[in-house]
N, C-alpha and C. Protein backbone atom coordinates (compact mmCIF):
# COMPACT_ATOMS: atom_id res chain seq x y z
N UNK A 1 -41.78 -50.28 -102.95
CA UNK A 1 -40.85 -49.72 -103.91
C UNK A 1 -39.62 -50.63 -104.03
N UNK A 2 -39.17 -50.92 -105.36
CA UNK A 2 -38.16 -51.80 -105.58
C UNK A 2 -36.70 -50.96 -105.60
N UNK A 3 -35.54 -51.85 -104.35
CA UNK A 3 -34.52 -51.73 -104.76
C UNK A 3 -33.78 -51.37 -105.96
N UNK A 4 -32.81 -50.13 -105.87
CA UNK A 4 -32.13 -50.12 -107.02
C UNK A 4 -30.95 -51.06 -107.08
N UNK A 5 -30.39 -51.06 -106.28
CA UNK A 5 -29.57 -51.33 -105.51
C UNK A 5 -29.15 -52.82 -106.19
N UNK A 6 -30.24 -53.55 -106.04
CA UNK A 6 -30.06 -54.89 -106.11
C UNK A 6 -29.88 -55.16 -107.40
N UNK A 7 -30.16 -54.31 -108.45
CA UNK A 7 -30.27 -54.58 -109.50
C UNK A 7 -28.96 -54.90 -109.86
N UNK A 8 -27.75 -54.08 -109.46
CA UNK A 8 -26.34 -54.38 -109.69
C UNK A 8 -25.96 -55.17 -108.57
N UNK A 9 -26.94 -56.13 -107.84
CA UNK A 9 -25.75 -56.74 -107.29
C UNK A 9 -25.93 -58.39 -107.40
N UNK A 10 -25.32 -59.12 -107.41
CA UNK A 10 -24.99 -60.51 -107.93
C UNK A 10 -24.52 -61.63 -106.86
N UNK A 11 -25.11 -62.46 -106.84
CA UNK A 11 -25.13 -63.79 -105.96
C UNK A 11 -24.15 -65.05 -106.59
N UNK A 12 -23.06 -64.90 -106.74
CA UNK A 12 -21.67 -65.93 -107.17
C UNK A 12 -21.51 -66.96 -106.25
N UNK A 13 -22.31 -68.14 -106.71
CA UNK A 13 -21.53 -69.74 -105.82
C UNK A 13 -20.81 -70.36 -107.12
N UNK A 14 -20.47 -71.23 -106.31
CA UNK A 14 -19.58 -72.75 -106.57
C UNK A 14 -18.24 -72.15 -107.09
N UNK A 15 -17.84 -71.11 -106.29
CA UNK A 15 -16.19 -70.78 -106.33
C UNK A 15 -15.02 -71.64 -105.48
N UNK A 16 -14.27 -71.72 -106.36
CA UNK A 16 -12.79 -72.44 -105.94
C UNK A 16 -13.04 -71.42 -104.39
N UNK A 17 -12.61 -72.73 -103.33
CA UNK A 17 -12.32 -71.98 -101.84
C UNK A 17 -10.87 -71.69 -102.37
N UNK A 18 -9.88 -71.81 -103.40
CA UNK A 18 -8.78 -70.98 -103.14
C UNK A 18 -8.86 -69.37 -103.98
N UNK A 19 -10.19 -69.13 -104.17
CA UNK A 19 -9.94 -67.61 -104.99
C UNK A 19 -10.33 -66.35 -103.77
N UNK A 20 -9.49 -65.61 -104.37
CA UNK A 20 -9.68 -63.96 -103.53
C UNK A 20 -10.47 -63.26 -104.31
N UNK A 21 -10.55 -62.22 -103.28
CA UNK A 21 -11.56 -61.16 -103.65
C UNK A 21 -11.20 -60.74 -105.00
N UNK A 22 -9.96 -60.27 -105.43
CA UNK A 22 -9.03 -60.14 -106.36
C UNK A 22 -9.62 -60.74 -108.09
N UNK A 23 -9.53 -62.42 -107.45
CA UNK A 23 -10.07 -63.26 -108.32
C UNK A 23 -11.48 -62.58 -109.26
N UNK A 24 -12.19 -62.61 -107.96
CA UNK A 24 -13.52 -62.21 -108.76
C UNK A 24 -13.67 -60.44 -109.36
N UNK A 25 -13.01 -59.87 -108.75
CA UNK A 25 -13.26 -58.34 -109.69
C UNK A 25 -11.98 -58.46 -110.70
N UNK A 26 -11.10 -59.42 -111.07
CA UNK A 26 -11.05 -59.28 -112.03
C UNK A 26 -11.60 -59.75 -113.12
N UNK A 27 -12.25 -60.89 -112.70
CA UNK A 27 -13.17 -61.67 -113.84
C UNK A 27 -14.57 -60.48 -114.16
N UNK A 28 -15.13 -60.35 -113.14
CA UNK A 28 -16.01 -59.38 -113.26
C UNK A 28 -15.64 -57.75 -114.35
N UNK A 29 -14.25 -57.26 -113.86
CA UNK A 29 -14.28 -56.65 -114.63
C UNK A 29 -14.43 -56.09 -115.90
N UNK A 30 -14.63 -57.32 -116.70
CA UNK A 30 -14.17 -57.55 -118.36
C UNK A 30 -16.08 -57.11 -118.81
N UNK A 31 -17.01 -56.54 -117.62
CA UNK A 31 -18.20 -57.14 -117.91
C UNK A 31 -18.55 -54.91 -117.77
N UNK A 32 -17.59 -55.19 -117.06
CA UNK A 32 -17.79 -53.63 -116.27
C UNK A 32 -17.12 -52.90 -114.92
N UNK A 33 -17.52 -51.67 -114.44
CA UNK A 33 -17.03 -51.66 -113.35
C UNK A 33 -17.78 -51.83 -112.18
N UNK A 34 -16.67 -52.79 -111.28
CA UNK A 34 -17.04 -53.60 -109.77
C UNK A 34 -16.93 -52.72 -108.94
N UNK A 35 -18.07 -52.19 -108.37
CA UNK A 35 -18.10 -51.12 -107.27
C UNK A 35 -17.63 -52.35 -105.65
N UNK A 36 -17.68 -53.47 -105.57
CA UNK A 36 -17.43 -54.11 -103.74
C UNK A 36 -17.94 -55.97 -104.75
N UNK A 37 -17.06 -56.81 -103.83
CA UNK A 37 -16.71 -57.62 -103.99
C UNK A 37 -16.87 -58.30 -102.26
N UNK A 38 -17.88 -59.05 -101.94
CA UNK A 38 -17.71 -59.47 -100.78
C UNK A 38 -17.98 -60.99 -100.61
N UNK A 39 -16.53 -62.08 -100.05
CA UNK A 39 -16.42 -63.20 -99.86
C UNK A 39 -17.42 -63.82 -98.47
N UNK A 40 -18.07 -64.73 -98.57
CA UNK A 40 -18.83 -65.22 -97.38
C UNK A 40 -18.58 -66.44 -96.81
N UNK A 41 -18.48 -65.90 -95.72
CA UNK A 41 -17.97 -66.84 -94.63
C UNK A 41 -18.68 -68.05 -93.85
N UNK A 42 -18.34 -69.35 -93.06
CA UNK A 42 -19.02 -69.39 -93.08
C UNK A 42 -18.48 -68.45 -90.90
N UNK A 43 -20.30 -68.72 -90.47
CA UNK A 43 -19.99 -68.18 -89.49
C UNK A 43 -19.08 -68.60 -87.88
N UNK A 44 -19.07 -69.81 -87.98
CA UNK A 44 -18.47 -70.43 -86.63
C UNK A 44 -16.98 -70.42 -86.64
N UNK A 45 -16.27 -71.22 -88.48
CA UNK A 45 -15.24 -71.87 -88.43
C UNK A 45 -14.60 -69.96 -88.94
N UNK A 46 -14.98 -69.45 -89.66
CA UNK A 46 -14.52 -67.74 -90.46
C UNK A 46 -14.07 -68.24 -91.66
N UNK A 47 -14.28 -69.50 -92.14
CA UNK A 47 -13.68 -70.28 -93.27
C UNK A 47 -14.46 -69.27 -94.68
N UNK A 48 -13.96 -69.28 -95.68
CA UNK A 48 -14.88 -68.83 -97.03
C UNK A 48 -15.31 -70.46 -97.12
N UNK A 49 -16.70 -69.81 -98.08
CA UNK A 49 -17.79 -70.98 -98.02
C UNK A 49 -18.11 -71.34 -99.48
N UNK A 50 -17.22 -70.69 -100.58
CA UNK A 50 -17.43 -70.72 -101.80
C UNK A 50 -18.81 -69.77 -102.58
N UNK A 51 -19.64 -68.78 -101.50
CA UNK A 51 -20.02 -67.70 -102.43
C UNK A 51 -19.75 -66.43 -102.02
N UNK A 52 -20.22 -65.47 -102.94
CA UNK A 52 -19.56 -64.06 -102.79
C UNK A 52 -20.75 -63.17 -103.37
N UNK A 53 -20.53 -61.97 -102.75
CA UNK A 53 -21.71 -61.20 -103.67
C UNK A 53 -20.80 -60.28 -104.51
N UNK A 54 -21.13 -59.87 -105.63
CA UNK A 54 -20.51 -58.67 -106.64
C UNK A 54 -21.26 -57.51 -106.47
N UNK A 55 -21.10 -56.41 -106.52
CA UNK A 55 -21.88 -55.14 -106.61
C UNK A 55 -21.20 -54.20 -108.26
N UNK A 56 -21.81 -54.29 -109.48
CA UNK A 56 -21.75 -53.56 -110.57
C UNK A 56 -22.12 -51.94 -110.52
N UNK A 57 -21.34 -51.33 -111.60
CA UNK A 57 -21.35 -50.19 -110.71
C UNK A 57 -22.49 -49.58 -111.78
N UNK A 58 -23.43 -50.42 -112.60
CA UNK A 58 -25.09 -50.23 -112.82
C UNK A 58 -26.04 -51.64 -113.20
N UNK A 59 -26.93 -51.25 -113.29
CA UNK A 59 -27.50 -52.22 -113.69
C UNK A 59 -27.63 -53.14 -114.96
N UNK A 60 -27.31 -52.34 -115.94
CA UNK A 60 -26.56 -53.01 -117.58
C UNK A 60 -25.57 -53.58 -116.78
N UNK A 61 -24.33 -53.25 -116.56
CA UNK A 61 -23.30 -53.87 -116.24
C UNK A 61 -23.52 -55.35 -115.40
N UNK A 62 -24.56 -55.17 -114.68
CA UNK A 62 -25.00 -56.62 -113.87
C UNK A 62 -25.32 -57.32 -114.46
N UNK A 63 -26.19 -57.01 -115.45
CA UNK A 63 -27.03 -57.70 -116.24
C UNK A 63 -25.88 -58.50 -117.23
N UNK A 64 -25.10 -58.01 -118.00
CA UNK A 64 -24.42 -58.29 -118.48
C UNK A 64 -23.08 -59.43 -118.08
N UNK A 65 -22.97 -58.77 -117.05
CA UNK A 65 -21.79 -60.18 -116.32
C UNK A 65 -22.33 -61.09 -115.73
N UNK A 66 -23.79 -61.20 -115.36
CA UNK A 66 -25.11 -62.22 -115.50
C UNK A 66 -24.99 -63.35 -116.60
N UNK A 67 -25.07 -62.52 -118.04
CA UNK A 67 -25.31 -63.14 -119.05
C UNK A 67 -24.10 -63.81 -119.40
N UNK A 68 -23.18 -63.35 -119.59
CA UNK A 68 -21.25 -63.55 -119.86
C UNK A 68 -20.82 -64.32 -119.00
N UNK A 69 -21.04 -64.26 -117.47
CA UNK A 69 -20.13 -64.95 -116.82
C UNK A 69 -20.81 -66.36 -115.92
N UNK A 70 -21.74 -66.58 -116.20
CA UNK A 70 -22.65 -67.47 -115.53
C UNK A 70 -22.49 -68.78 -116.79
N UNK A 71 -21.35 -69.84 -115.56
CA UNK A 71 -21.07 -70.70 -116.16
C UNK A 71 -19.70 -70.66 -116.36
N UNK A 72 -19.18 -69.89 -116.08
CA UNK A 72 -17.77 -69.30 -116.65
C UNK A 72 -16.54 -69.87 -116.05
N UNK A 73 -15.14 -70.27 -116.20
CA UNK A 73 -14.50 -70.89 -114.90
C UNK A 73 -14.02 -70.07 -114.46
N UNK A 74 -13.51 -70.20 -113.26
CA UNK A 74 -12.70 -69.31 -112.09
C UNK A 74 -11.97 -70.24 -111.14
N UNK A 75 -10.88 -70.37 -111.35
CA UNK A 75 -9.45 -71.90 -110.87
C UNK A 75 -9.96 -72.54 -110.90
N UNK A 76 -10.54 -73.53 -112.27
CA UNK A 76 -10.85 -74.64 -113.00
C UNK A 76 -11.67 -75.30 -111.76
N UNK A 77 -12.99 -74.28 -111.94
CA UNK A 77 -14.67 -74.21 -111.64
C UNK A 77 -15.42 -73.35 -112.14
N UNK A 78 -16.43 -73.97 -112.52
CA UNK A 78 -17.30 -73.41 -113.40
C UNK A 78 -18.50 -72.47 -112.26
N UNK A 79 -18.76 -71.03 -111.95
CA UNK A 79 -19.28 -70.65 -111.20
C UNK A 79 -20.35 -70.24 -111.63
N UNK A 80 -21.33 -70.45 -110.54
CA UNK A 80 -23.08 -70.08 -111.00
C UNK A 80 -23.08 -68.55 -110.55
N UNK A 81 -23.89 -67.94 -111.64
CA UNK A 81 -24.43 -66.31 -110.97
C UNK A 81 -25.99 -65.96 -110.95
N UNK A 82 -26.62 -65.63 -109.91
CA UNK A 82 -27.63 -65.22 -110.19
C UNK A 82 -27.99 -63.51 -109.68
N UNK A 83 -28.87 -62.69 -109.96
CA UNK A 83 -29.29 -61.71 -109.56
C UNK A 83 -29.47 -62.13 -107.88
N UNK A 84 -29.24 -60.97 -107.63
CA UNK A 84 -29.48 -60.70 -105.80
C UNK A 84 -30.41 -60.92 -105.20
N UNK A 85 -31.24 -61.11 -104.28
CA UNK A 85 -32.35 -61.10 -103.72
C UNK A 85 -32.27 -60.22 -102.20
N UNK A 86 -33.39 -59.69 -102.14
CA UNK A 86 -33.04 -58.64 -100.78
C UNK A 86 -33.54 -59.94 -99.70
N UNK A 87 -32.54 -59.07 -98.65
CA UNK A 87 -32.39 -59.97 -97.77
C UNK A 87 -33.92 -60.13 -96.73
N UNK A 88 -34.10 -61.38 -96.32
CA UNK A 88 -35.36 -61.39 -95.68
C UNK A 88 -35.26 -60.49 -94.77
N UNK A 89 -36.74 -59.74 -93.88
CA UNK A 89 -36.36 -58.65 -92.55
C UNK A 89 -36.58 -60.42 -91.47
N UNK A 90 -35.86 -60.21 -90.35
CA UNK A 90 -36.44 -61.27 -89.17
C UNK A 90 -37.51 -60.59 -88.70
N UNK A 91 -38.67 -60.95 -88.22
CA UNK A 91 -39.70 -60.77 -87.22
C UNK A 91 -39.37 -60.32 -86.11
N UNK A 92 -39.91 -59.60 -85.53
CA UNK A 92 -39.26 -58.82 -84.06
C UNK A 92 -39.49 -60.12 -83.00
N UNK A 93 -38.23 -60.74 -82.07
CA UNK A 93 -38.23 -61.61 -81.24
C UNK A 93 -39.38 -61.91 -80.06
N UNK A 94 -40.51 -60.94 -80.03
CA UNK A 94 -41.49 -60.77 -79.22
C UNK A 94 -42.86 -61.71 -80.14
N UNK A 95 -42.58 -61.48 -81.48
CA UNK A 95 -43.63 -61.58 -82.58
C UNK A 95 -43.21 -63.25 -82.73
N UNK A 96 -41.97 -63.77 -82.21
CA UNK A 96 -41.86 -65.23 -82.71
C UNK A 96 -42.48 -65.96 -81.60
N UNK A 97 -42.68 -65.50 -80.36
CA UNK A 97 -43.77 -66.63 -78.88
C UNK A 97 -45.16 -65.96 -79.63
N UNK A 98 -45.97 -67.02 -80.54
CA UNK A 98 -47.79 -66.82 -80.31
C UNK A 98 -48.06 -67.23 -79.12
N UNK A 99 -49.23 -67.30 -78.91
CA UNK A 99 -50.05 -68.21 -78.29
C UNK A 99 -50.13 -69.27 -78.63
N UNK A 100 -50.14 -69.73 -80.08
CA UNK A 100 -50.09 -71.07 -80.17
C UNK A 100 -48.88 -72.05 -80.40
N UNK A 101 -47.99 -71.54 -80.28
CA UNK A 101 -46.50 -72.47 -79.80
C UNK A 101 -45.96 -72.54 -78.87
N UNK A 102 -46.46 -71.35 -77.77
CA UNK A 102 -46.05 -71.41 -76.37
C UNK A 102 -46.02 -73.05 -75.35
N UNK A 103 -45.60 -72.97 -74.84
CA UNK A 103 -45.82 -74.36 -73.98
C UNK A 103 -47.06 -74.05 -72.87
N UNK A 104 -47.48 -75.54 -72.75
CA UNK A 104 -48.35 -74.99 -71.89
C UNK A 104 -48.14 -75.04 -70.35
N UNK A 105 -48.91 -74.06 -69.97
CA UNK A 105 -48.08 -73.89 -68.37
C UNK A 105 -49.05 -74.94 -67.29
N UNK A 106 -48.94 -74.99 -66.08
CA UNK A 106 -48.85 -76.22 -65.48
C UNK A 106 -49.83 -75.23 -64.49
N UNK A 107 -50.68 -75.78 -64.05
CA UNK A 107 -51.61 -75.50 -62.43
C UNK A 107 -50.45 -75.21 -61.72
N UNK A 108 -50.54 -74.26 -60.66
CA UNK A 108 -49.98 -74.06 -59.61
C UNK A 108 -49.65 -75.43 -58.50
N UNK A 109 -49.46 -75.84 -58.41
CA UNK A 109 -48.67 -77.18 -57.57
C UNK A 109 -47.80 -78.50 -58.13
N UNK A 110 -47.81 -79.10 -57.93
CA UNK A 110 -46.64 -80.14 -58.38
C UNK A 110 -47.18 -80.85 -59.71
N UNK A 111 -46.27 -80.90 -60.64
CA UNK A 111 -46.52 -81.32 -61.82
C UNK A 111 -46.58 -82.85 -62.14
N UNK A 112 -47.45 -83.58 -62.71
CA UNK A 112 -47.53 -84.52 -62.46
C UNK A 112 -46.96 -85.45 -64.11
């Protein structure tokens, strides 16, 4: 069963590292209303990394600031938008050792 969810929500790179959250729901707004606005980091430095996700508060409205704002500038940069993609699940950490990537183990006595 497909996400509704995703349908309003939006994948924004190549943003000016000097724009705020601010920045983007107001650009967004002109398209519709911005239910969450979230800047991404990256993870080590906590720096913004230049993308963000948008959440529209339907799916016309996504669609639409899709079509309108992709390409659009935001502090003289032109920003890409695409529809969302759900996030991959990870494999349960037990499911990533097969048998066939394991190392192989050694006879009982000194390894040669």
């Amino acid at each position: 069963m497909k996400d509704q969810s995703l349908d309003k929500d939006l994948f924004v790179s190549d943003i000016s590292l000097n724009a705020k959250e601010e920045d983007l729901h107001k650009l967004f707004a002109i398209c519709g209303k911005v239910k969450s606005v979230h800047l991404l980091t990256d993870q080590k430095s906590g720096q913004f990394n230049g993308c963000a996700f948008v959440r529209m508060a339907t799916a016309a409205e996504a669609k639409d600031a899709l079509n309108m704002l992709d390409g659009a500038r935001l502090l003289n940069r032109c920003i890409r938008i695409k529809a969302a993609r759900p996030k991959p699940s990870a494999p349960p950490a037990e499911a990533q050792l097969t048998e066939q990537n394991r190392r192989p183990r050694h006879p009982r006595g000194r390894r040669k």
